[in-house]
Protein backbone atom coordinates (compact mmCIF):
# COMPACT_ATOMS: atom_id res chain seq x y z
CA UNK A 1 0.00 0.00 0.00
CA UNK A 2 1.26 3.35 -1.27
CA UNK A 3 1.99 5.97 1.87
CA UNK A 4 -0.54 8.93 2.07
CA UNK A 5 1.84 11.70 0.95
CA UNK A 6 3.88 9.32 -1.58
CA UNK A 7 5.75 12.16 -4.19
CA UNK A 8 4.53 15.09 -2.72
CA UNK A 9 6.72 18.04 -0.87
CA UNK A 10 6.14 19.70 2.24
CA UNK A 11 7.63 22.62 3.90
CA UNK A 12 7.02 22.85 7.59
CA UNK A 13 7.43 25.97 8.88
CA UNK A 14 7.91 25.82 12.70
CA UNK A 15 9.62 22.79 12.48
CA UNK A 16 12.23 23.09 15.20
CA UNK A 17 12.56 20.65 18.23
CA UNK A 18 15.45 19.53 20.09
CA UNK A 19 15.91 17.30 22.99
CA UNK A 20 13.71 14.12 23.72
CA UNK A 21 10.69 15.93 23.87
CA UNK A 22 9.07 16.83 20.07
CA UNK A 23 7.23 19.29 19.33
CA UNK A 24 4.04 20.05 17.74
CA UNK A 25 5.90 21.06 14.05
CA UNK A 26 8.27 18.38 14.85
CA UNK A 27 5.79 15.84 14.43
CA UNK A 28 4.44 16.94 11.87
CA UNK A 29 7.15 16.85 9.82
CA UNK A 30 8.22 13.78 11.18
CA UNK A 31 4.72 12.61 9.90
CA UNK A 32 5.15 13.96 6.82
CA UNK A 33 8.16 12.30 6.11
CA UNK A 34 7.20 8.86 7.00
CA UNK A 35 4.40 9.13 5.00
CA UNK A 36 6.38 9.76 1.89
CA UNK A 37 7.52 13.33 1.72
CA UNK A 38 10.29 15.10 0.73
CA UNK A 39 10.26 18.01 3.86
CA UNK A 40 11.84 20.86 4.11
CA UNK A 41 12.33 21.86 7.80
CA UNK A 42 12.23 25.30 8.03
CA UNK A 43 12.93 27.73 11.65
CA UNK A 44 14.21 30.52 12.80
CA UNK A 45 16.66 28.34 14.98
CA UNK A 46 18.87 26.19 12.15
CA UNK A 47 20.31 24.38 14.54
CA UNK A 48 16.31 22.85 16.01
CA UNK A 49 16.00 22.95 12.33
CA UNK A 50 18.57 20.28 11.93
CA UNK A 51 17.62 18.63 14.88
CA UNK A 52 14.57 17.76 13.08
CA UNK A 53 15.93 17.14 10.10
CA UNK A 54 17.95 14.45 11.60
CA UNK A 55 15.23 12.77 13.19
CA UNK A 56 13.45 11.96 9.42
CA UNK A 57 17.29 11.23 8.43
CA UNK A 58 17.12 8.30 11.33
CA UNK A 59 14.11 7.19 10.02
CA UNK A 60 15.74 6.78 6.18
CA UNK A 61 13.07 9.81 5.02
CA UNK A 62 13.74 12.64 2.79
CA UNK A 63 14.74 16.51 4.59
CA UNK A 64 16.75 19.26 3.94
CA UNK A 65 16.56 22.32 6.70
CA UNK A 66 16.32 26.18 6.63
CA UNK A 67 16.80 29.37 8.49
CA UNK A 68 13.90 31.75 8.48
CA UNK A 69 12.09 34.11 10.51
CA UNK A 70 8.73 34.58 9.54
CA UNK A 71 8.77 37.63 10.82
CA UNK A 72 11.15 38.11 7.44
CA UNK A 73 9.72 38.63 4.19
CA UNK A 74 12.54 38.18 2.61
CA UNK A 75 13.56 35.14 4.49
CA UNK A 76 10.41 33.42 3.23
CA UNK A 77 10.49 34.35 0.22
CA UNK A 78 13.76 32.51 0.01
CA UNK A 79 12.83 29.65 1.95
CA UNK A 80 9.98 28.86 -1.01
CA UNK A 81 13.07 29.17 -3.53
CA UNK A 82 15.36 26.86 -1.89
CA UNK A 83 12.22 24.54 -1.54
CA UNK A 84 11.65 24.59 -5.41
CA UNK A 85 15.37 24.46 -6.08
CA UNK A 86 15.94 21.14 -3.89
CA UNK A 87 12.60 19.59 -4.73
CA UNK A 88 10.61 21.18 -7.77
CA UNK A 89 7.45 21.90 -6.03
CA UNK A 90 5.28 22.89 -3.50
CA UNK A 91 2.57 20.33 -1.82
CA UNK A 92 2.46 21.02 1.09
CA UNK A 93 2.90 24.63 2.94
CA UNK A 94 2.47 24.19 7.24
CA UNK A 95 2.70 27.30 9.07
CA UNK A 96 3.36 26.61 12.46
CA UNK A 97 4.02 29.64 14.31
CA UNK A 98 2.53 31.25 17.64
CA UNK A 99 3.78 32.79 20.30
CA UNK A 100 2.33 34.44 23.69
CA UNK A 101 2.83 37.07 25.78
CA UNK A 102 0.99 37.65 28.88
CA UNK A 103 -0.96 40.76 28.72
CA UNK A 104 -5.28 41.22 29.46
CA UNK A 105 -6.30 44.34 27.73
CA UNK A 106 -5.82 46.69 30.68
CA UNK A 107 -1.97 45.43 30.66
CA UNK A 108 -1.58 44.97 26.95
CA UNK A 109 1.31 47.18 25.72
CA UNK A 110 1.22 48.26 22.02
CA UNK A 111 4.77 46.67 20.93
CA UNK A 112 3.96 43.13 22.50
CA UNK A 113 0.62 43.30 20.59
CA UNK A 114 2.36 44.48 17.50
CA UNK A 115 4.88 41.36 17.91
CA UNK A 116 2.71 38.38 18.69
CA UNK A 117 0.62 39.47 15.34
CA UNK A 118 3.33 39.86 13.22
CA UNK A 119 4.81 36.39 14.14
CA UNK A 120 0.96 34.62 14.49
CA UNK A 121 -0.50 36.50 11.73
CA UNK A 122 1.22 38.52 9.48
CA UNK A 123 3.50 35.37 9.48
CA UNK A 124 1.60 32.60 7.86
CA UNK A 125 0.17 35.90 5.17
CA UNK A 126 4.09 36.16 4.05
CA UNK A 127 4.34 32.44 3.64
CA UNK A 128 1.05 31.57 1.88
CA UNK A 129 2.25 34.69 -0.20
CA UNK A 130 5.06 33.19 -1.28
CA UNK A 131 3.64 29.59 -2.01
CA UNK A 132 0.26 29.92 -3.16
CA UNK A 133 1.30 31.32 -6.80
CA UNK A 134 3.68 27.46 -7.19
CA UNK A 135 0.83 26.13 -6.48
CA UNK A 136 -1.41 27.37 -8.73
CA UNK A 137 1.22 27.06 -11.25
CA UNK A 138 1.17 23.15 -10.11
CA UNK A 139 -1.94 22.82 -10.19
CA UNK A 140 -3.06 22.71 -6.63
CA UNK A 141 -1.73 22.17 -3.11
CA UNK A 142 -2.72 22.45 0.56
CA UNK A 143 -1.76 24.90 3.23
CA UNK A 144 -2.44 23.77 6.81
CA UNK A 145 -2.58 26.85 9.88
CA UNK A 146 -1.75 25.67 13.02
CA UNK A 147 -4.25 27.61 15.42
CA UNK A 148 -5.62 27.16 18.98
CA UNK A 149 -9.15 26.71 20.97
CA UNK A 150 -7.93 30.09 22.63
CA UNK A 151 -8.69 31.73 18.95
CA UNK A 152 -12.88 30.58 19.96
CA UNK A 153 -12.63 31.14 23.91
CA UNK A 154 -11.43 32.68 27.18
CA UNK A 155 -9.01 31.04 28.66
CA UNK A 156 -7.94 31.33 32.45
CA UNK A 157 -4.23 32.86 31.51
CA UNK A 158 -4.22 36.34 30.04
CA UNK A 159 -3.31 35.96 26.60
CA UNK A 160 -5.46 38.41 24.63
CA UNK A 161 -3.08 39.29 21.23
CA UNK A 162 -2.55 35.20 21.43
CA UNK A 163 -6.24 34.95 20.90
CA UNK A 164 -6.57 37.57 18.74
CA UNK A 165 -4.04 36.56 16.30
CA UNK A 166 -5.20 32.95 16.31
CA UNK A 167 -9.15 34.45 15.75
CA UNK A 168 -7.77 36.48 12.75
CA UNK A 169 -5.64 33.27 11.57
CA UNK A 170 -9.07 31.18 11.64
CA UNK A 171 -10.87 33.88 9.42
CA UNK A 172 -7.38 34.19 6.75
CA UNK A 173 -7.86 30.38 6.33
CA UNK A 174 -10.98 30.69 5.38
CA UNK A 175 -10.31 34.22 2.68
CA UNK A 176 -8.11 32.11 1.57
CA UNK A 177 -9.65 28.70 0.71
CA UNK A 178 -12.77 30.82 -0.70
CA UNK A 179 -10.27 32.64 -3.36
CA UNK A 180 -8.40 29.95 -4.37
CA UNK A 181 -10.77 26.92 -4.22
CA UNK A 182 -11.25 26.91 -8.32
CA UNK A 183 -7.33 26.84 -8.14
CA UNK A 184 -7.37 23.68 -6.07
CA UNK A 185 -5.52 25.30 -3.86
CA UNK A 186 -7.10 24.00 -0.60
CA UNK A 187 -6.40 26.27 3.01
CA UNK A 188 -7.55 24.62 6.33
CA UNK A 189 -6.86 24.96 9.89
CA UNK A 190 -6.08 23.37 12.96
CA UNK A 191 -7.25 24.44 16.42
CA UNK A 192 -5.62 21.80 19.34
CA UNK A 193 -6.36 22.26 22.64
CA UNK A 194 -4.08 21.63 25.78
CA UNK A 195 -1.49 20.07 24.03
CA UNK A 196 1.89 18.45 26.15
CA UNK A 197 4.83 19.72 24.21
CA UNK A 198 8.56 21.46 25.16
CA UNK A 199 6.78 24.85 24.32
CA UNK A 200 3.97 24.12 27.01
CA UNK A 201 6.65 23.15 29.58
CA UNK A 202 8.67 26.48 28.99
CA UNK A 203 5.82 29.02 29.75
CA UNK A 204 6.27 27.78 33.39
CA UNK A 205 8.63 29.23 35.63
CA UNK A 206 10.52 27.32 37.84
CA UNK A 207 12.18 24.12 38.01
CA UNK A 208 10.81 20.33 37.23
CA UNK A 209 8.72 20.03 40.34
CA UNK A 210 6.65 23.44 39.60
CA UNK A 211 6.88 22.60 35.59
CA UNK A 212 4.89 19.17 36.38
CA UNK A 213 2.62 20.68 38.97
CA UNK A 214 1.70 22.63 35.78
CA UNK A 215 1.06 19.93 33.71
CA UNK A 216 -1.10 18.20 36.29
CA UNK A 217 -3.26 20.82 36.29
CA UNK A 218 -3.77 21.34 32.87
CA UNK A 219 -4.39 17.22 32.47
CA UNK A 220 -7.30 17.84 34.88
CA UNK A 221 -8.69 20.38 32.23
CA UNK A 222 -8.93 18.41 30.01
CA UNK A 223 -12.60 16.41 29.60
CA UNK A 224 -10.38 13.09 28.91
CA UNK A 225 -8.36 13.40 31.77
CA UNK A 226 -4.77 14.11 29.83
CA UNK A 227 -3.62 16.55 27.59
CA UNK A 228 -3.19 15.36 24.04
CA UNK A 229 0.13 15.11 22.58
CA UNK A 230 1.80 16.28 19.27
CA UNK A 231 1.00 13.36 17.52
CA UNK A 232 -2.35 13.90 17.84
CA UNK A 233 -2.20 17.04 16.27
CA UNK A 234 0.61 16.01 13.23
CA UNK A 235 -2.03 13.11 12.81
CA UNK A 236 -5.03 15.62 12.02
CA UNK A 237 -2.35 17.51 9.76
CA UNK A 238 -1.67 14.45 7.54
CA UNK A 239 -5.37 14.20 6.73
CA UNK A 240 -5.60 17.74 5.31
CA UNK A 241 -2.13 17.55 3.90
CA UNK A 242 -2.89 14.04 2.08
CA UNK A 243 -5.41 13.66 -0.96
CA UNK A 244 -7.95 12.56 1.37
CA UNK A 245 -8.96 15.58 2.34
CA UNK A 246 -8.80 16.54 -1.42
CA UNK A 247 -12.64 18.21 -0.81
CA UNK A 248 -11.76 19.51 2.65
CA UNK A 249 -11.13 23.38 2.30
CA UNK A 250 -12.12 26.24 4.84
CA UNK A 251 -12.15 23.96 7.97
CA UNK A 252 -11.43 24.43 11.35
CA UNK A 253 -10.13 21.06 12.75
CA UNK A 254 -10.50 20.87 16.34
CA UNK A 255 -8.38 18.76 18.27
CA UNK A 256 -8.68 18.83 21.83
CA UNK A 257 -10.49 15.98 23.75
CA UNK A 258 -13.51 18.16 24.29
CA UNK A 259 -11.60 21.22 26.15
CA UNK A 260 -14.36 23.67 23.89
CA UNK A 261 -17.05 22.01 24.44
């Protein structure tokens, strides 16, 4: 049986991890790669770049990495050459980017609001930018959004320009699958929940004992009883990255164990 993304190219961007632990763009180009793409591993960090890299290089699949900072136009705009040079084409475009900074509206300074947009928002614009005319060109292709439940809901931590930027993400996704639907060029989103990765981890302060006190209390949160994990959320990306989801354009995929319910 042929693998679900069997000749097709992905870039991931976001796809930095290092350590044991993997992260959610990790995974997904992990994922990817097992599943018969060629992936290009793109991050601001090269070296969690690499480190990704090497993990589909373990597992005998195909990856190259690259530097970028979405928060660079230019730096896009070169990663979707280098992508074309190495592999010919464009599948497969994953923006997964998002940061927070603690701020409710009362505390909300313009220059942190201006930053988490421009790296949650005006991000994944710039990269879509850059890949949606190869793909038309191609014939087609699939962009996936990583979003968040916080872009639907209150959440008990402070993170309004987080929310904000995710809501506006949700609404892009869907501009975009509405323009270029008679392109086959398909735009969907995903929207996980309480999710146990590095990234969670690091918004705690303090050492392991206050870090897993943390995660204790977010499994509790959950409806299910535990958080999900990346996997969960790179499996829900291979769907809309695959052919299977070939009719699938516009959607917001939750995946969160019933957290928004």
């Amino acid at each position: 049986m042929s693998r679900r993304l069997e000749g097709k190219v992905a870039i991931v961007v976001g796809a930095g991890s290092s350590g044991a632990d993997i992260s959610n763009g990790a995974a997904c180009a992990v994922l990817y790669a097992r599943e018969g793409a060629s992936v290009l591993c793109a991050d601001r960090s090269l070296a969690a770049a690499d480190d990704t890299m090497r993990r589909i290089h373990a597992e005998k699949g195909v990856a190259s990495s690259f530097e970028a900072d979405v928060r660079n136009a230019g730096q896009l705009a070169a990663m979707v050459r280098s992508c074309i040079e190495r592999y010919g084409r464009i599948d497969v475009l994953h923006n997964n980017v998002g940061i927070e900074e603690f701020g409710a509206l009362t505390e909300q300074s313009e220059e942190s609001w201006d930053r988490v947009h421009a790296v949650n928002l005006r991000g994944p614009m710039l990269a879509c930018r850059e890949a949606v005319p190869h793909m038309i060109a191609q014939g087609g292709g699939s962009i996936v959004n990583i979003s968040s439940v916080a872009s639907r809901k209150w959440g008990p931590v402070s993170f309004l320009s987080y929310n904000s930027s995710k809501a506006a993400l949700n609404h892009m996704t869907r501009i975009i699958a509405r323009q270029y639907a008679p392109n086959h060029v398909r735009c969907n989103a995903i929207l996980p929940g309480l999710i146990d990765t590095p990234h969670a981890a690091r918004l705690t302060q303090g050492g392991p004992e206050a870090v897993q006190k943390a995660r204790d209390v977010r499994h509790k949160r959950c409806p299910m009883g535990h958080q999900g994990t990346a996997w969960d959320v790179a499996y829900a990306a291979l769907y809309l990255a695959s052919d299977e989801s070939k009719y699938v354009t516009g959607l917001e995929l939750v995946v969160d164990g019933g957290l928004s319910l």
